[in-house]
N, C-alpha and C. Protein backbone atom coordinates (compact mmCIF):
# COMPACT_ATOMS: atom_id res chain seq x y z
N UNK A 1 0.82 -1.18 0.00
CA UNK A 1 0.00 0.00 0.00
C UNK A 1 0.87 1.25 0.00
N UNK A 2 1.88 1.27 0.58
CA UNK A 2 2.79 1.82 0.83
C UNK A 2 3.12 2.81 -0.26
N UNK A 3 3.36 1.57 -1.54
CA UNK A 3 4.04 2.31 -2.60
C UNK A 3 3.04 2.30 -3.61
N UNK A 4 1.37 1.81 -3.42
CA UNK A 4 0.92 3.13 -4.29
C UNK A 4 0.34 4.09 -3.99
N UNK A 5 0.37 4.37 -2.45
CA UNK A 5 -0.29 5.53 -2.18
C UNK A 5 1.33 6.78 -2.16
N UNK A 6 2.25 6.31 -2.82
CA UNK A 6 3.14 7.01 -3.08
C UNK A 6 2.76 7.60 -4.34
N UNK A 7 2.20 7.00 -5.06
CA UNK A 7 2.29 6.68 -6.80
C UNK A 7 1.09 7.22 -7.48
N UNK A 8 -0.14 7.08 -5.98
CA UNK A 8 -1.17 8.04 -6.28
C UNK A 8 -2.37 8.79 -4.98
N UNK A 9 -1.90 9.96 -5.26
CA UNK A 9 -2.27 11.26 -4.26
C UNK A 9 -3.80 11.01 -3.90
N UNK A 10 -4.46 10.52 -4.71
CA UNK A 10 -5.60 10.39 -4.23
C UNK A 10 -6.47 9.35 -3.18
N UNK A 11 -5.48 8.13 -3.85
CA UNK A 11 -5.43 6.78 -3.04
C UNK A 11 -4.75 7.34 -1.52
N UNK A 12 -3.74 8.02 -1.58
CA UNK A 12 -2.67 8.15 -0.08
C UNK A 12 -3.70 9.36 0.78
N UNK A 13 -4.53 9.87 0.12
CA UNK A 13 -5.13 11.27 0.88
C UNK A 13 -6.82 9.99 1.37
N UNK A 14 -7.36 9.41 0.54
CA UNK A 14 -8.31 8.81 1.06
C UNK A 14 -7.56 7.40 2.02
N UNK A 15 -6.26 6.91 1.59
CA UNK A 15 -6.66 6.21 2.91
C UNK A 15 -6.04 6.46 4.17
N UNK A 16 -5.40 7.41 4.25
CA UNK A 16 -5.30 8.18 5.54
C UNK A 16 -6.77 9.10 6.35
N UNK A 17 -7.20 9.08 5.36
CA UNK A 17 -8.76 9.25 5.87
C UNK A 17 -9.36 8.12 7.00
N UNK A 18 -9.26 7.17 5.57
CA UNK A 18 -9.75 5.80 6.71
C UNK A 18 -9.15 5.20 7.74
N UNK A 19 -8.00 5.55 7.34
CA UNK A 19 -7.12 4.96 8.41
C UNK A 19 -7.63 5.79 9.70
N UNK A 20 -7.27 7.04 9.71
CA UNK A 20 -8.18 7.78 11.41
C UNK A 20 -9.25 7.37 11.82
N UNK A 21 -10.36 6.94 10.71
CA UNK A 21 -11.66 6.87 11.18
C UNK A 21 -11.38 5.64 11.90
N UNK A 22 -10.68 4.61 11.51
CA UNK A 22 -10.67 3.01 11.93
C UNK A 22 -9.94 3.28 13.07
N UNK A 23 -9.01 3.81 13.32
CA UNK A 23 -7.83 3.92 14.79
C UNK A 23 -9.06 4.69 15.60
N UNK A 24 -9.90 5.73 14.94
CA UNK A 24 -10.47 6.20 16.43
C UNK A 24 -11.76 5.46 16.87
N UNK A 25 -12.08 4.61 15.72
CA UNK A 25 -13.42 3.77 16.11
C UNK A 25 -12.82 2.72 17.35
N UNK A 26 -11.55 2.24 16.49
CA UNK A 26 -10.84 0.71 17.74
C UNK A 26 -11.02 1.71 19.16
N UNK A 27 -10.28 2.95 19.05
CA UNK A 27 -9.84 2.97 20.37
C UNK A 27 -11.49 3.45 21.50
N UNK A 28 -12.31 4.05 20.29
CA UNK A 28 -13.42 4.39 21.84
C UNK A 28 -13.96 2.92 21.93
N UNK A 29 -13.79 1.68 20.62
CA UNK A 29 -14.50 0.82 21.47
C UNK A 29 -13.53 0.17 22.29
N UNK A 30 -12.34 -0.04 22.62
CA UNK A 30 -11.64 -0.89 23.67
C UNK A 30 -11.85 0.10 25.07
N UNK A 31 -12.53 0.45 25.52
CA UNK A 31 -13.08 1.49 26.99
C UNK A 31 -12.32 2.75 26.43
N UNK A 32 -11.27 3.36 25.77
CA UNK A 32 -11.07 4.80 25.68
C UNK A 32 -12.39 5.71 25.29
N UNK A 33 -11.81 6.81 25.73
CA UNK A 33 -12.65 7.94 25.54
C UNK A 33 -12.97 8.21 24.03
N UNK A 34 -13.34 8.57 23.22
CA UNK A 34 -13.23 9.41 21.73
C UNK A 34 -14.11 10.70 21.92
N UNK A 35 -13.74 12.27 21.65
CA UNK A 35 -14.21 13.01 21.97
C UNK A 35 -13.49 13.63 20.77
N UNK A 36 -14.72 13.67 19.53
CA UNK A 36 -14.22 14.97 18.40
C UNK A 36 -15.02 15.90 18.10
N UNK A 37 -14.44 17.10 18.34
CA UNK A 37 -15.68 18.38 17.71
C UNK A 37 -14.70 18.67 15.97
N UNK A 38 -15.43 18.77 14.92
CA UNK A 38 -15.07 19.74 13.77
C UNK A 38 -16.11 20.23 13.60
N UNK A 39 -15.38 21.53 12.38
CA UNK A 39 -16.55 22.59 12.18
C UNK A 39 -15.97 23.55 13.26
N UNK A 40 -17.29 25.07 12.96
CA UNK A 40 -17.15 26.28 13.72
C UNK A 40 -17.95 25.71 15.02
N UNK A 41 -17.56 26.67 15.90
CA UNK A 41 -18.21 25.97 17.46
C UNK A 41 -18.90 27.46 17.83
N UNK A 42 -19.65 27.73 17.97
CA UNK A 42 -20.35 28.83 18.51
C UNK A 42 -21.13 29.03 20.01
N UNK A 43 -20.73 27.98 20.90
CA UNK A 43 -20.12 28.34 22.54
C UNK A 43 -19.30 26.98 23.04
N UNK A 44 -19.95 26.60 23.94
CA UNK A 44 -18.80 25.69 25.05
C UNK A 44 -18.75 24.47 24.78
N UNK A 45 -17.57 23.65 24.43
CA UNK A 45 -17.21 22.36 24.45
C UNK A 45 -16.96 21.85 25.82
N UNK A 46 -17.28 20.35 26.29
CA UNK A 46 -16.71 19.85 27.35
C UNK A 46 -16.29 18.38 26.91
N UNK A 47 -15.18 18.24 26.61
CA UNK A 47 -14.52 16.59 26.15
C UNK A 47 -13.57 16.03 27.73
N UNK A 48 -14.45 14.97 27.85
CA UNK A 48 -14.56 14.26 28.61
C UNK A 48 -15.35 12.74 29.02
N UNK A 49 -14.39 11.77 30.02
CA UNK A 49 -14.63 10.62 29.78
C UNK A 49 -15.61 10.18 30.87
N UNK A 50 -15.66 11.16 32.08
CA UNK A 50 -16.36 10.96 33.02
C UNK A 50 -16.65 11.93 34.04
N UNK A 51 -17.39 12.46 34.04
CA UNK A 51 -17.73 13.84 34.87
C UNK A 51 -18.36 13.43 36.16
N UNK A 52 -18.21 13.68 37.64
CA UNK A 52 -18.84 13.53 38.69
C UNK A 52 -19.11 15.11 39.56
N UNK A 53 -20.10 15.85 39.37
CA UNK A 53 -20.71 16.54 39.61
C UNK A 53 -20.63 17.61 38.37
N UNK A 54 -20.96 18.74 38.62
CA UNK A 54 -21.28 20.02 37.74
C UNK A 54 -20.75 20.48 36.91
N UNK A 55 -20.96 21.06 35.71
CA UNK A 55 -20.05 21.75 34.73
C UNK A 55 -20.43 23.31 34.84
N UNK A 56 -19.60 24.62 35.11
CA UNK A 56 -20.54 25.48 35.41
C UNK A 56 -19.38 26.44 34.11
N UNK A 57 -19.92 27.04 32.87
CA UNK A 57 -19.04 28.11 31.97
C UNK A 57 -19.76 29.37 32.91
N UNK A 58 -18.09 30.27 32.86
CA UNK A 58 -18.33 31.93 32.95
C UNK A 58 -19.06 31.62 35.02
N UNK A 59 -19.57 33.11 34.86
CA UNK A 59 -19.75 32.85 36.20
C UNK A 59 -20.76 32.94 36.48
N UNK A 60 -21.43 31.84 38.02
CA UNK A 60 -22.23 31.64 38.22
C UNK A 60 -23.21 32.75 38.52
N UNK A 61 -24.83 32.29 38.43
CA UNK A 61 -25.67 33.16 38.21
C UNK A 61 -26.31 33.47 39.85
N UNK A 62 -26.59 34.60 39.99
CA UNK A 62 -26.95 34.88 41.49
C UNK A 62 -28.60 35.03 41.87
């Protein structure tokens, strides 16, 4: 594979594609976390594998 995704740009750009999708599918299913945002984000992300109590953005309200 090696040497035709040397030989052709299109083959080496799609299977490095797949290749991420497959490494990050294995790893959230063996118990890891997988946490991906793409795209514009227009407020708060929280990536995380296990939260035990509150998430609070900016400051609390009175």
């Amino acid at each position: 594979m090696r040497r035709v995704a040397q030989q052709d740009p299109d083959f080496d750009r799609e299977l490095r594609v797949l290749w991420e999708q497959a490494r990050t599918e294995l790893h959230a299913r063996t118990g890891g976390v997988m946490n991906h945002v793409s795209g514009s984000v227009g407020g708060n992300i929280v990536q995380a594998g296990k939260i035990e109590g509150g998430i609070t953005f900016g400051p609390t309200s009175s």
